[in-house]
Protein backbone atom coordinates (compact mmCIF):
# COMPACT_ATOMS: atom_id res chain seq x y z
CA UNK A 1 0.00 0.00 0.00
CA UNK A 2 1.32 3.43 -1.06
CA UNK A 3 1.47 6.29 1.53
CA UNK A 4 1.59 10.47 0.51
CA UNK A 5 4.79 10.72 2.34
CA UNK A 6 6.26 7.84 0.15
CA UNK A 7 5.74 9.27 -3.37
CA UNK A 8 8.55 10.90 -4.84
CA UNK A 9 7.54 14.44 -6.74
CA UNK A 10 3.95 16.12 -7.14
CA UNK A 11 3.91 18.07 -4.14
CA UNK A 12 1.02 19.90 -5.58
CA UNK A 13 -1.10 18.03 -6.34
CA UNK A 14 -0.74 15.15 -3.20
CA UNK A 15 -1.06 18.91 -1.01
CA UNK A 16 -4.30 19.51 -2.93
CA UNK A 17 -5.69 16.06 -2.00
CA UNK A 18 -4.27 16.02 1.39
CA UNK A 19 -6.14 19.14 2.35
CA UNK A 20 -9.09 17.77 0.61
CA UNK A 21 -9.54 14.80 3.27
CA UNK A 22 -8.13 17.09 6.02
CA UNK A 23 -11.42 19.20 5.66
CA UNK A 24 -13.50 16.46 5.30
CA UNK A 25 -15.27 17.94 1.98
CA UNK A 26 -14.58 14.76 -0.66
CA UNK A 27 -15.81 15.02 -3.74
CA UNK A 28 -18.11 11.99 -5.31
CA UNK A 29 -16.01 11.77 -8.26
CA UNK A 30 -11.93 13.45 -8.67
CA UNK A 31 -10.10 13.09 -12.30
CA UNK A 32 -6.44 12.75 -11.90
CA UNK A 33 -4.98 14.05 -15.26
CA UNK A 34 -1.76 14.57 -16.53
CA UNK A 35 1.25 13.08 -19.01
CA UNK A 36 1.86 9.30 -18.56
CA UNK A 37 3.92 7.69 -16.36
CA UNK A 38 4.29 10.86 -14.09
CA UNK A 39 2.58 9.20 -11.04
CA UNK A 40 -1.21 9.57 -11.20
CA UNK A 41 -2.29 6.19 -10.78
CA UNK A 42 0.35 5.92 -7.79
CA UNK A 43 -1.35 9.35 -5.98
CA UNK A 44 -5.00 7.97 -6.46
CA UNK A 45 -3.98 4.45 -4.53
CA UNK A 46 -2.07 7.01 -1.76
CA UNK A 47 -5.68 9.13 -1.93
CA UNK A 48 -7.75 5.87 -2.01
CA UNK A 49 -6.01 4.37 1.20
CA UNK A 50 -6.92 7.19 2.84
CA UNK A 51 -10.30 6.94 2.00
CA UNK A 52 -10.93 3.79 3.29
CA UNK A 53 -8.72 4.28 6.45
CA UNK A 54 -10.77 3.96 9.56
CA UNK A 55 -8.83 6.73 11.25
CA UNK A 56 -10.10 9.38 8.71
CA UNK A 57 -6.78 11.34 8.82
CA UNK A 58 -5.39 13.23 5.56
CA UNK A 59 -3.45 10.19 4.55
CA UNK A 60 -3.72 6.44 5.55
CA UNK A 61 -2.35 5.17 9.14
CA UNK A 62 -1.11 2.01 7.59
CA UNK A 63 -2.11 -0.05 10.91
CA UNK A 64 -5.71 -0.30 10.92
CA UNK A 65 -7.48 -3.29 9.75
CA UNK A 66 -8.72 -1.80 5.93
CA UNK A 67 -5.00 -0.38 5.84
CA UNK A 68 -3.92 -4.27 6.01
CA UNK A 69 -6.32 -5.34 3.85
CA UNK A 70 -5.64 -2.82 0.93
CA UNK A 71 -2.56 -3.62 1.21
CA UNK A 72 -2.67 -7.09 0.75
CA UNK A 73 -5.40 -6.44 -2.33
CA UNK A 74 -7.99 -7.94 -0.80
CA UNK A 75 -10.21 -4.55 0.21
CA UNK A 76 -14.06 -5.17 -0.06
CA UNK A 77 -14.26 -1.48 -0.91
CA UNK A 78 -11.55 -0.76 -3.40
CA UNK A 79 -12.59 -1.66 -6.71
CA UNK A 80 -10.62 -1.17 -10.09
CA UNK A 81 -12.01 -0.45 -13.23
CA UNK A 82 -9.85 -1.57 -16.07
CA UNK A 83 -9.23 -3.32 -19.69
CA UNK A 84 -10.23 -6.47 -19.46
CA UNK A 85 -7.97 -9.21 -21.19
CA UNK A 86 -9.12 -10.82 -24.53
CA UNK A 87 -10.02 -13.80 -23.21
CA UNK A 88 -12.15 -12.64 -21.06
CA UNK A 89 -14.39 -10.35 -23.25
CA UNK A 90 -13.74 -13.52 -25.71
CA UNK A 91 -15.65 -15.84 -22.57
CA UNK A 92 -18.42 -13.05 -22.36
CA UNK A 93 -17.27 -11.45 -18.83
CA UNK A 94 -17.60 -8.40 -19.61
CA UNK A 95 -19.81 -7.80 -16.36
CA UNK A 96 -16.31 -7.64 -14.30
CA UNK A 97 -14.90 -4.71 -13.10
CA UNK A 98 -11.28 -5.38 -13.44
CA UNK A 99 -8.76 -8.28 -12.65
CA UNK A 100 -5.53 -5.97 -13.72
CA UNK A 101 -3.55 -3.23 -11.62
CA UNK A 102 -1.36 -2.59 -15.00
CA UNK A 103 -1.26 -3.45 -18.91
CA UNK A 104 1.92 -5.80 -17.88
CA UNK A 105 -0.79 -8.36 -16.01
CA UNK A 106 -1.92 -11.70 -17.63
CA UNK A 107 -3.26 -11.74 -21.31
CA UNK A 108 -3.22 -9.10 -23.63
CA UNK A 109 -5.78 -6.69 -22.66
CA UNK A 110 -8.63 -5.39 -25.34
CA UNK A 111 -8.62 -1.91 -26.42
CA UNK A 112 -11.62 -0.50 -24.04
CA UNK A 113 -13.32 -0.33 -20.70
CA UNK A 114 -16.80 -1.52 -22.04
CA UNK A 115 -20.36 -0.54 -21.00
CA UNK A 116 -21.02 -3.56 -19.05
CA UNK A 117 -18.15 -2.97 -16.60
CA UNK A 118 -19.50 0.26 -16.16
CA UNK A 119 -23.17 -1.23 -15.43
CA UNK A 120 -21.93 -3.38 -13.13
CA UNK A 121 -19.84 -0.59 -11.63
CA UNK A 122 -23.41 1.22 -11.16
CA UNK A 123 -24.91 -1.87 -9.10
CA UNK A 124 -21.98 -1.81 -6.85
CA UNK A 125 -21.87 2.32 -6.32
CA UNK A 126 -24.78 2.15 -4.08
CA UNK A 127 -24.26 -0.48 -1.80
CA UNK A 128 -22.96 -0.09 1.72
CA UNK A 129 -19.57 -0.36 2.64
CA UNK A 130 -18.47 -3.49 4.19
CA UNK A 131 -15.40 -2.60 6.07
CA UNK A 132 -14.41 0.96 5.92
CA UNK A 133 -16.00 4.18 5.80
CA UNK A 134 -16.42 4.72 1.94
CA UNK A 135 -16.40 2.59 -1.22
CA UNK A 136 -13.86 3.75 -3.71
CA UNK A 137 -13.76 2.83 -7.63
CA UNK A 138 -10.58 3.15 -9.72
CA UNK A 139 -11.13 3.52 -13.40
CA UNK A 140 -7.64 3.55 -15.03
CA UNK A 141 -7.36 4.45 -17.59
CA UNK A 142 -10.33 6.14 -18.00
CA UNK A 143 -10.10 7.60 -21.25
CA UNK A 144 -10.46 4.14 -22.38
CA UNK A 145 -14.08 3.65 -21.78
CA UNK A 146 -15.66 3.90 -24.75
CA UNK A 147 -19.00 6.39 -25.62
CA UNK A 148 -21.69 3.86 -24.43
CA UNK A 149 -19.40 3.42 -21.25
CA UNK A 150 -18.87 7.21 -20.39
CA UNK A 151 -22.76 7.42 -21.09
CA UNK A 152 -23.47 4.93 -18.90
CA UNK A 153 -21.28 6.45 -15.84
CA UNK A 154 -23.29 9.66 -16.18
CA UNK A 155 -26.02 7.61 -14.02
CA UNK A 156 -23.68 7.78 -11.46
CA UNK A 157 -22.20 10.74 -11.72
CA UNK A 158 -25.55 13.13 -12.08
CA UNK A 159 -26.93 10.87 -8.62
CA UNK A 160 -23.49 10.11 -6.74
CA UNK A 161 -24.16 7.94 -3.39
CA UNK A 162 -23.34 9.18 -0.23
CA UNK A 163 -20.66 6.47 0.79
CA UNK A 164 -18.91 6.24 -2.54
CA UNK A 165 -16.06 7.81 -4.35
CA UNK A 166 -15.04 7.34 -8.04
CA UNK A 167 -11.51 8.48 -9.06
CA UNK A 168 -10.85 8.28 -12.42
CA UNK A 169 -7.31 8.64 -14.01
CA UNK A 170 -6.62 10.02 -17.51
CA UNK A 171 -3.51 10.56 -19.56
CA UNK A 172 -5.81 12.17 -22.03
CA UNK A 173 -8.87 14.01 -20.55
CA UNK A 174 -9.55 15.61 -23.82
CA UNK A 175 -10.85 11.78 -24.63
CA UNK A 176 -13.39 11.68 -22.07
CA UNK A 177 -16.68 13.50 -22.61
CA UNK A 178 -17.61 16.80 -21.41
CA UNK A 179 -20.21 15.94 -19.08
CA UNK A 180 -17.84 13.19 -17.47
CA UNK A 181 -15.23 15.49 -17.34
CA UNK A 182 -17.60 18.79 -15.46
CA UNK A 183 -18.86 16.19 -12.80
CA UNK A 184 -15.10 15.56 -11.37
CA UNK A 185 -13.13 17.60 -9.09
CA UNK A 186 -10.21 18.12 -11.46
CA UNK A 187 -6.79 17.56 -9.97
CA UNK A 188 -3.74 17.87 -12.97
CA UNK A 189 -0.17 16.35 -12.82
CA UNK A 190 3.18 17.33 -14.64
CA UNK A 191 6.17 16.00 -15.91
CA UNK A 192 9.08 17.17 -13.89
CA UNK A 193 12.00 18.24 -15.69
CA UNK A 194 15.18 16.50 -15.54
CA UNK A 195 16.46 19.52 -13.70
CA UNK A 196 13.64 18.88 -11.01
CA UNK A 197 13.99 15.01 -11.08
CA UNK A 198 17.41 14.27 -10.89
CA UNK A 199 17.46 15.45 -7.03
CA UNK A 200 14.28 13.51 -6.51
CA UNK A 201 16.50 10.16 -7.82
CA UNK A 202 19.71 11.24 -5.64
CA UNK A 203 17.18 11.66 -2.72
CA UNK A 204 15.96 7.87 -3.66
CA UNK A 205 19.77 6.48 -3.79
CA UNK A 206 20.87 7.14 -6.78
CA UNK A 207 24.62 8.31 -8.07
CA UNK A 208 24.56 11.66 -8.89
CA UNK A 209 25.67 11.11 -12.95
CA UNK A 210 23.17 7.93 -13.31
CA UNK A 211 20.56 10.41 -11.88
CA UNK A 212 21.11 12.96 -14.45
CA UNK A 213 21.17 10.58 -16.96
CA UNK A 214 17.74 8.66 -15.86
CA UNK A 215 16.34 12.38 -15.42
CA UNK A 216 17.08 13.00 -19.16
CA UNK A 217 15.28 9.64 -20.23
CA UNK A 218 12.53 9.50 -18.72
CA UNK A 219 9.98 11.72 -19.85
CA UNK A 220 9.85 13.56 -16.80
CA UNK A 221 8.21 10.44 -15.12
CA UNK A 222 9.53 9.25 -11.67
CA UNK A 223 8.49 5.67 -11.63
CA UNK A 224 9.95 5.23 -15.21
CA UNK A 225 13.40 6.62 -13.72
CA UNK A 226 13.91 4.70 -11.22
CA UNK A 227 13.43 1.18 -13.08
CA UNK A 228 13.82 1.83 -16.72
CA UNK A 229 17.02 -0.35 -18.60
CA UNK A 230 19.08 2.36 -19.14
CA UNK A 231 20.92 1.01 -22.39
CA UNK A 232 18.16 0.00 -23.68
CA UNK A 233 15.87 3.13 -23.34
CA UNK A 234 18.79 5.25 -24.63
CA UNK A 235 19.19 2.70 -27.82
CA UNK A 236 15.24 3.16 -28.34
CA UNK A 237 15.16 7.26 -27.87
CA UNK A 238 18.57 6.68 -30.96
CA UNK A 239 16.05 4.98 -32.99
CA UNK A 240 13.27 6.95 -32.75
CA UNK A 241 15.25 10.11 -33.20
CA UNK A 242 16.99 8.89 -36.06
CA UNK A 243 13.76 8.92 -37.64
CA UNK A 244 12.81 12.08 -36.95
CA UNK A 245 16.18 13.63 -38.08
CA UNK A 246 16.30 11.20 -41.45
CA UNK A 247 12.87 12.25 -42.31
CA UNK A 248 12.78 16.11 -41.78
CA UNK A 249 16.45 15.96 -43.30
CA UNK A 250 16.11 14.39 -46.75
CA UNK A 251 13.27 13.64 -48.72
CA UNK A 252 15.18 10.15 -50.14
CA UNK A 253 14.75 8.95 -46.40
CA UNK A 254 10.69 8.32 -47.51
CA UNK A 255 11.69 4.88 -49.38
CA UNK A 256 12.67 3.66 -45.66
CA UNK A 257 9.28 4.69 -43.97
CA UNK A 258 7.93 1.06 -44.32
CA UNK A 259 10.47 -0.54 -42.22
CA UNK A 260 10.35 2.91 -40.29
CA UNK A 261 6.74 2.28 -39.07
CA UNK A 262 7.36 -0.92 -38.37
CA UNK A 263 10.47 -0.17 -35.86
CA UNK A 264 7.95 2.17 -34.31
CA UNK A 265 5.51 0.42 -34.07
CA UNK A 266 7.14 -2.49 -32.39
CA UNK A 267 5.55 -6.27 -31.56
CA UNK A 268 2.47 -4.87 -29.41
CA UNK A 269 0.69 -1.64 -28.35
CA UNK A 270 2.62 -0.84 -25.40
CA UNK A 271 5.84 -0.90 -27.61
CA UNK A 272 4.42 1.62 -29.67
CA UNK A 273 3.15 3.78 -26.97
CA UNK A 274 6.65 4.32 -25.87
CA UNK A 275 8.11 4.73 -29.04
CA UNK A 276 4.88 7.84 -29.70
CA UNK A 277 6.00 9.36 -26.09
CA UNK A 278 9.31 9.66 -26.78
CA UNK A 279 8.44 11.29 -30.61
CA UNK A 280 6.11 13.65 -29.09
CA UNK A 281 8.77 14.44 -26.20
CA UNK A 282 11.43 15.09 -28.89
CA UNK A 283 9.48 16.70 -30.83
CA UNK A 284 8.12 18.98 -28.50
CA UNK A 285 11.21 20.18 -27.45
CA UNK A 286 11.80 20.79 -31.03
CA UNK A 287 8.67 23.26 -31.05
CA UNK A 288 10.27 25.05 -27.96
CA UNK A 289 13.44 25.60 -29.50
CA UNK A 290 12.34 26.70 -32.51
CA UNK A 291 10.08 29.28 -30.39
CA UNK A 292 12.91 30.28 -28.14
CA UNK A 293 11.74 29.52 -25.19
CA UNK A 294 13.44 26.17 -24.50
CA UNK A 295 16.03 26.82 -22.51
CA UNK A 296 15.99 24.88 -19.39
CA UNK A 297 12.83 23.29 -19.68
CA UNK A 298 13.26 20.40 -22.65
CA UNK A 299 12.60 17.20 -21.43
CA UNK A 300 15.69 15.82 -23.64
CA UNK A 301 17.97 18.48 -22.36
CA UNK A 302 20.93 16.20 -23.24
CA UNK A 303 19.85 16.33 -27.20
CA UNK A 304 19.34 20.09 -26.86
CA UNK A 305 22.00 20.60 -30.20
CA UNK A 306 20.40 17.92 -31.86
CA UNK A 307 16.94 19.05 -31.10
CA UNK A 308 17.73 22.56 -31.98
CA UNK A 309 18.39 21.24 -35.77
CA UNK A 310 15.45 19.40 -35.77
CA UNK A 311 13.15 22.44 -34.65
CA UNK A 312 15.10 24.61 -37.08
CA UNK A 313 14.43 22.12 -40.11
CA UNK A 314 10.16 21.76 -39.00
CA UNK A 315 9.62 25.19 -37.65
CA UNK A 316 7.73 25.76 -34.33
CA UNK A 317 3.71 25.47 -36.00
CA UNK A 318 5.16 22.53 -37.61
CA UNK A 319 6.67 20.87 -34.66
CA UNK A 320 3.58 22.09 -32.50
CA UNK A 321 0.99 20.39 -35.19
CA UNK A 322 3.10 17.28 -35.28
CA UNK A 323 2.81 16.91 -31.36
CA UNK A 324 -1.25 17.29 -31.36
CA UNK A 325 -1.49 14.62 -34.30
CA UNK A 326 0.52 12.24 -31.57
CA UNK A 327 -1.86 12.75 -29.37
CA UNK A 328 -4.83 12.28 -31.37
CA UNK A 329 -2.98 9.04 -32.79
CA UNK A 330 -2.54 7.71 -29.16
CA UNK A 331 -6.42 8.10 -28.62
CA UNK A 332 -7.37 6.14 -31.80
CA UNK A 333 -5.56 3.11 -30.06
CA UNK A 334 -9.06 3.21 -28.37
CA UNK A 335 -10.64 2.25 -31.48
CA UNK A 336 -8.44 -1.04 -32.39
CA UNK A 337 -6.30 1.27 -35.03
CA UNK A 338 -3.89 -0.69 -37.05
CA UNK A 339 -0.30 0.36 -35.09
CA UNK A 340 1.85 0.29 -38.21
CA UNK A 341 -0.85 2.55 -39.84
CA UNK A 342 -0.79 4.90 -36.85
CA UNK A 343 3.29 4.88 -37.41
CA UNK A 344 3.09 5.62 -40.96
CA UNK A 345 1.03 8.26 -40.94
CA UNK A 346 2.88 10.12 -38.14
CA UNK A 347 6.33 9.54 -39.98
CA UNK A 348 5.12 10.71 -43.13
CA UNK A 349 3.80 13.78 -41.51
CA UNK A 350 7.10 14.52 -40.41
CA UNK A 351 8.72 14.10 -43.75
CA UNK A 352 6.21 17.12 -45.00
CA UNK A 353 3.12 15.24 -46.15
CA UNK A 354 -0.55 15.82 -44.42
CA UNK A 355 -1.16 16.05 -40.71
CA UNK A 356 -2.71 12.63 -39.52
């Protein structure tokens, strides 16, 4: 079980929360939204435990009996909302909530949170709690429910329960619909800067180069810097800015954008995902650059002569435009897009055809 005084970075936000349960005004339903990887899902377990804590403090005690039995995953009031695995939509059990904490459990997981996960979410909302003072529902991540889905947690939402609490964590809010997203207390997260993280990683035990360095790969994402494979995530960010500078470099570099893609793309979806988080990082720098107002705020500060090329060779509109078409590309994973499509299209783009 995760504790406040245990996560590293996003003082802000955990102060926010913190003062929250220390006046005793929570909200039926909170969105936690921000970049990935930058500790959201980690804050609304920290926010959760609290909630069910049967001291009622502003964070969890980490003695009392629900404490135990969140941590041990085996609360009667914590619920998870999440992608179910193929299989299991395959065996028509699409009435469960969840059986995952992350996209790295059992079985690949299917592209949505469907309508009957939020239906049975519904039937549970209202019930009492069994062992602590609230019920508390995870959806993560919840720009992955599809329309029905979101539709469907309006019931709740518009006619919220006394005793319950629905937190719901986004990468991409823009994804979720209006009226989901004007019902939740709206609490955002940041990347921290390598300049802001390193510290944070020498404060967690780190050597003072290899924090730098881990700072300067990891998109500004804490949990990512401490456990990423530091040769490996450097060779990957090589690749995927080798593309970048190949494509906006020479136009005889568009014969390789078929094996391109595919690099991108990887073997599965969460391959690609990293490779399009690392493009839009790079390429957002790019955009600041080219703006002039970069300095000491890129993400890849290491790259900054590289990356100062690139922005030169796109322009800062260009660069700008090519980061929104990641994002929108990232949400159309909801909708079973073919990845090496997705990685085409981008690549092109960058190369100087039409914005995907």
């Amino acid at each position: 079980m995760m504790r406040f005084d245990e996560i590293l970075g996003q003082p802000a936000a955990i102060e926010m929360l913190r003062g929250v349960l220390a006046k005793g005004r929570v909200p039926h339903a909170l969105l936690l939204h921000g970049p990935d990887g930058v500790g959201k899902a980690t804050v609304a377990r920290a926010f959760a435990a609290a909630l069910v804590c049967e001291r009622g403090d502003d964070a969890a005690c980490g003695d009392c009996a629900s404490c135990a039995l969140l941590a041990s995953g085996n609360h009667p009031d914590f619920l998870l909302v999440g992608r179910l695995t193929r299989k299991e939509i395959k065996g028509k059990e699409t009435s469960r909530l969840a059986t995952h904490v992350s996209d790295a459990s059992e079985g690949e997981l299917g592209s949505s949170i469907l309508v009957d996960q939020v239906r049975r979410l519904n039937e549970l909302v209202a019930l009492r709690p069994r062992q602590g003072p609230r019920r508390v529902f995870l959806i993560d991540p919840a720009e992955r429910m599809n329309r029905e889905a979101q539709n469907a947690l309006l019931k709740t939402l518009e006619e919220p329960p006394e005793r319950s609490v629905l937190i719901l964590v986004s990468a991409r809010p823009h994804l979720l619909l209006p009226t989901v997203r004007s019902r939740c207390f709206s609490v955002g997260f940041s990347a921290l800067r390598p300049a802001d993280l390193a510290p944070l990683l020498e404060a967690h035990g780190i050597p003072r180069d290899e924090a730098h360095v881990r700072a300067g790969l990891s998109e500004g994402s804490v949990g990512q810097a401490l456990s990423l494979d530091l040769e490996a995530r450097r060779e990957r960010r090589r690749e995927v800015f080798e593309m970048l500078d190949a494509l906006s470099s020479s136009p005889a570099a568009v014969e390789r954008l078929p094996a391109m893609a595919a690099s991108l793309a990887g073997k599965d979806e969460p391959t690609l995902l990293d490779g399009l988080a690392l493009l839009q990082g790079m390429l957002r720098d790019a955009a600041r650059v080219a703006a002039g107002d970069g300095s000491g705020c890129l993400i890849h500060a290491d790259l900054e002569d590289a990356l100062t090329g690139l922005g030169r060779r796109l322009g800062a509109a260009r660069a700008a435009d090519l980061v929104s078409s990641v994002e929108r590309l990232r949400g159309d994973l909801r909708f079973n897009a073919n990845r090496v499509l997705i990685a085409e299209a981008l690549l092109a783009a960058v190369a100087g055809g039409p914005l995907p």
